[in-house]
N, C-alpha and C. Protein backbone atom coordinates (compact mmCIF):
# COMPACT_ATOMS: atom_id res chain seq x y z
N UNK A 1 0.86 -1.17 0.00
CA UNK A 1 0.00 0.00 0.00
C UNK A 1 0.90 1.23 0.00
N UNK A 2 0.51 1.90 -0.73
CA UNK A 2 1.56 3.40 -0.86
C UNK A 2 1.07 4.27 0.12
N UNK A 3 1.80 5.24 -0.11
CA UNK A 3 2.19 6.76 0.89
C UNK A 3 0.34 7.28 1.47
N UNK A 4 0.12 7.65 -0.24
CA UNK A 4 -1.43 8.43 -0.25
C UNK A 4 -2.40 6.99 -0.04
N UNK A 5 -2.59 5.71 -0.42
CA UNK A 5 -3.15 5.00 0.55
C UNK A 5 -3.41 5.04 1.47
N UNK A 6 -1.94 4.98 2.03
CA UNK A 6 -2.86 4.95 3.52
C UNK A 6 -3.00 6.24 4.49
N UNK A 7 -2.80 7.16 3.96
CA UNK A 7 -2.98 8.74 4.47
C UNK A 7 -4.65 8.56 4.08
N UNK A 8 -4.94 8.12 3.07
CA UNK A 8 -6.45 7.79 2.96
C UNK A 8 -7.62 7.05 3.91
N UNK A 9 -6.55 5.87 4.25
CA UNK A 9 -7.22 4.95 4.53
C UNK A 9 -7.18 5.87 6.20
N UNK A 10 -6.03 6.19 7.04
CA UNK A 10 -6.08 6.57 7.86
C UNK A 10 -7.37 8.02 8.03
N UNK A 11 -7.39 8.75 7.04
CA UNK A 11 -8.55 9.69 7.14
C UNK A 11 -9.42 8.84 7.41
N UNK A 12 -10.28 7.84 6.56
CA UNK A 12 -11.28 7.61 6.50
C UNK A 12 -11.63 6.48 7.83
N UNK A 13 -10.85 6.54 8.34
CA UNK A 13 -10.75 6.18 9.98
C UNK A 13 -11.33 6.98 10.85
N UNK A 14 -10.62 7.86 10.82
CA UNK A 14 -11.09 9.53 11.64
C UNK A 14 -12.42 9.83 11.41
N UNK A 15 -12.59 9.93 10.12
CA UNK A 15 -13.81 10.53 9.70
C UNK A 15 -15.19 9.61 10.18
N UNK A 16 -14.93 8.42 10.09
CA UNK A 16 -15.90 7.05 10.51
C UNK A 16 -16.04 7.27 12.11
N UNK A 17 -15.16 7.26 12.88
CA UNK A 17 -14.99 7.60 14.40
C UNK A 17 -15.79 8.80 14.79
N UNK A 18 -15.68 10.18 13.91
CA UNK A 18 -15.95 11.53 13.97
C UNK A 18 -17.72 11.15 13.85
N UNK A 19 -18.08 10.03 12.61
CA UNK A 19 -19.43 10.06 12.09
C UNK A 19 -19.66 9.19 13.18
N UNK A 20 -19.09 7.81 14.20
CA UNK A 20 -20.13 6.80 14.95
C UNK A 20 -20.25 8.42 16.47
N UNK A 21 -19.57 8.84 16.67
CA UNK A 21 -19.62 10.39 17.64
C UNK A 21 -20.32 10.81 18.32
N UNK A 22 -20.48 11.21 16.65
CA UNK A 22 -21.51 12.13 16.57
C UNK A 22 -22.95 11.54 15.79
N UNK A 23 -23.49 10.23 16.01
CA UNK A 23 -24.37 9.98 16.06
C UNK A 23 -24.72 8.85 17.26
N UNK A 24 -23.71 8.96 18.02
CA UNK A 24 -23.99 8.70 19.64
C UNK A 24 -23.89 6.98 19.62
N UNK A 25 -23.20 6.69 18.84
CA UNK A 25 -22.96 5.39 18.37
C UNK A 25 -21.76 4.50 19.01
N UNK A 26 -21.54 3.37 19.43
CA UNK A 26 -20.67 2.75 20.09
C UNK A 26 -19.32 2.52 18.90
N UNK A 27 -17.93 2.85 19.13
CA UNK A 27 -17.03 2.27 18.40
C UNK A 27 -17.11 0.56 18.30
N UNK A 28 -16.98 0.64 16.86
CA UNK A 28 -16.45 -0.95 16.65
C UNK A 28 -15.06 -1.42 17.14
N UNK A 29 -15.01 -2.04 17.07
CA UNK A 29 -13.33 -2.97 17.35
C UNK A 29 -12.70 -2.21 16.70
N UNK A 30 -11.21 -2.30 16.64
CA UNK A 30 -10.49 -1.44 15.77
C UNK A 30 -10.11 -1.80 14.24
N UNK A 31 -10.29 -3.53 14.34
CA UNK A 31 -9.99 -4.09 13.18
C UNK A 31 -11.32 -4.01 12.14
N UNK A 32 -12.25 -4.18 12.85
CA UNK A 32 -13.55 -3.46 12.25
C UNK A 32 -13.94 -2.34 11.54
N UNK A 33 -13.26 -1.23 12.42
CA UNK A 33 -13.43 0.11 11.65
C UNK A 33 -12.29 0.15 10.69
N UNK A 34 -11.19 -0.17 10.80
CA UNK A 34 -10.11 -0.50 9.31
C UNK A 34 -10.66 -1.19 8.59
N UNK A 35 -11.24 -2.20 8.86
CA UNK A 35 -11.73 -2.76 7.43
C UNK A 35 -12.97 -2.22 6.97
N UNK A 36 -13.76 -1.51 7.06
CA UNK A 36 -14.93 -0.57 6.97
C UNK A 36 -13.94 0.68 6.18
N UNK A 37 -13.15 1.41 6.75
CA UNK A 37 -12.06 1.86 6.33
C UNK A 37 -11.62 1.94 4.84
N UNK A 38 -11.12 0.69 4.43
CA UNK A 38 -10.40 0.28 3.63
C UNK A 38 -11.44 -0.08 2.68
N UNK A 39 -12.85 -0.64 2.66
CA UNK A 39 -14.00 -0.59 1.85
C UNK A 39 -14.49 0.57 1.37
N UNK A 40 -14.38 1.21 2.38
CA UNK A 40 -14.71 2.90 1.84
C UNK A 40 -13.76 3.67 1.10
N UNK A 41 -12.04 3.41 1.10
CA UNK A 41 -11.34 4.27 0.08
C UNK A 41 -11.54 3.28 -0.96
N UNK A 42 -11.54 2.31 -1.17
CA UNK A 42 -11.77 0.92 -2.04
C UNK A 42 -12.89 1.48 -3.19
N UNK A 43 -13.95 1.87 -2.54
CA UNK A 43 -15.18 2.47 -2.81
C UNK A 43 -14.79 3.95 -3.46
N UNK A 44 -14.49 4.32 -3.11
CA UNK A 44 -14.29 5.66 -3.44
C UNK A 44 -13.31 5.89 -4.49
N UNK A 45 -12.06 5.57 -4.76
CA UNK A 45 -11.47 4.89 -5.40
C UNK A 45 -12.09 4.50 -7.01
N UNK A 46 -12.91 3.14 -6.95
CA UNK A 46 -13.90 3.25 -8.07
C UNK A 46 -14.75 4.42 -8.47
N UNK A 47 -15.52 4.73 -7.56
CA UNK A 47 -16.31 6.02 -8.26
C UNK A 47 -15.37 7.41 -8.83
N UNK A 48 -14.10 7.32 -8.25
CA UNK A 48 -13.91 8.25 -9.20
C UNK A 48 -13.15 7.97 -10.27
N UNK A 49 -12.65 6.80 -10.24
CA UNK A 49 -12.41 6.11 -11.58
C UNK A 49 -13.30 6.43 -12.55
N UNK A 50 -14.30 5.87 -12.55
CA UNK A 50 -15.69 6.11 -12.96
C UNK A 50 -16.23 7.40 -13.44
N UNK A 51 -16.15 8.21 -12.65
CA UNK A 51 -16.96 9.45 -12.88
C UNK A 51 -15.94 10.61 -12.82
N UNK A 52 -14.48 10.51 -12.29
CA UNK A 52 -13.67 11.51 -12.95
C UNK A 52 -13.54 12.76 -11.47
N UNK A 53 -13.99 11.81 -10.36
CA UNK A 53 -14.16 13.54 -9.23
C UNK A 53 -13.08 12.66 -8.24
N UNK A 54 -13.04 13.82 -7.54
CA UNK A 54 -12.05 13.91 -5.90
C UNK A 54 -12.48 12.69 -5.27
N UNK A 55 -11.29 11.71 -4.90
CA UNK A 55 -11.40 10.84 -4.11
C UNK A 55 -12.05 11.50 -2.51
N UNK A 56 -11.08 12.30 -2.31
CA UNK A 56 -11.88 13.28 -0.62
C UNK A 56 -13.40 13.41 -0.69
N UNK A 57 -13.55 13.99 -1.54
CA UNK A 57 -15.20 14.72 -1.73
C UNK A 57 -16.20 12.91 -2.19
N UNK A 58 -15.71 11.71 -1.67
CA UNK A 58 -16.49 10.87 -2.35
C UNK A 58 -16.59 10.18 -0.95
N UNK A 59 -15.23 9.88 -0.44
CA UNK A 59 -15.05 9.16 1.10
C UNK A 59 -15.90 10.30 2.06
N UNK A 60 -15.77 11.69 1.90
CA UNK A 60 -17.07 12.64 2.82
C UNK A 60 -18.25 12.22 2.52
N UNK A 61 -18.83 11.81 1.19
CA UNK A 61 -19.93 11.89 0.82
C UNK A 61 -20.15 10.26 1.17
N UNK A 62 -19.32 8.96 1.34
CA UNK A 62 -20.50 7.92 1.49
C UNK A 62 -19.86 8.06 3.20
N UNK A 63 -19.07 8.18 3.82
CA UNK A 63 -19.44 8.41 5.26
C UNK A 63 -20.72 9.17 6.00
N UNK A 64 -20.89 10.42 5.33
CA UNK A 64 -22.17 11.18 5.99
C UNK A 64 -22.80 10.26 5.10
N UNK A 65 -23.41 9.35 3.66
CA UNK A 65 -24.52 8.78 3.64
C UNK A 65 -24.53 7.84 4.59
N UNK A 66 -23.82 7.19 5.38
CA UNK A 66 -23.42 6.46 6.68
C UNK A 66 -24.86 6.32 7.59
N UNK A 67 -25.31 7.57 8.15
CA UNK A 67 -25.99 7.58 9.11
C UNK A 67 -27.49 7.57 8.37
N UNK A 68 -27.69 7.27 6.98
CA UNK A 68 -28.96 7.20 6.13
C UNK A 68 -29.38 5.70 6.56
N UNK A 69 -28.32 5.04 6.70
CA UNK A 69 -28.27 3.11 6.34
C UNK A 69 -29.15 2.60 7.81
């Protein structure tokens, strides 16, 4: 895994922690939220393959759809 990997993967850690928070939600295990983590830059990743936009602006956007599910 390279440099910006996992500067990714580590955001989208934070940001998952920041979203269970602040919706009053219990942390998962830790290996849990990395691999949740790692589905979500995974995820994100494709869509902008796909559609040509900011990996950042895609991992914000399915974390806050997060609390829809």
């Amino acid at each position: 895994m390279g440099f910006f990997r996992k500067q990714e993967n580590e955001l989208a850690v934070k940001l998952l922690k920041w979203q269970y928070n602040r919706m009053n939600l219990p942390l998962p295990d830790d290996a849990s939220l990395r691999s949740h983590a790692d589905r979500l830059v995974d995820d994100a990743h494709r869509i902008a393959k796909e559609k040509g936009s900011n990996v950042l602006g895609i991992l914000k956007e399915l974390i806050h759809d997060m609390k829809k599910k």
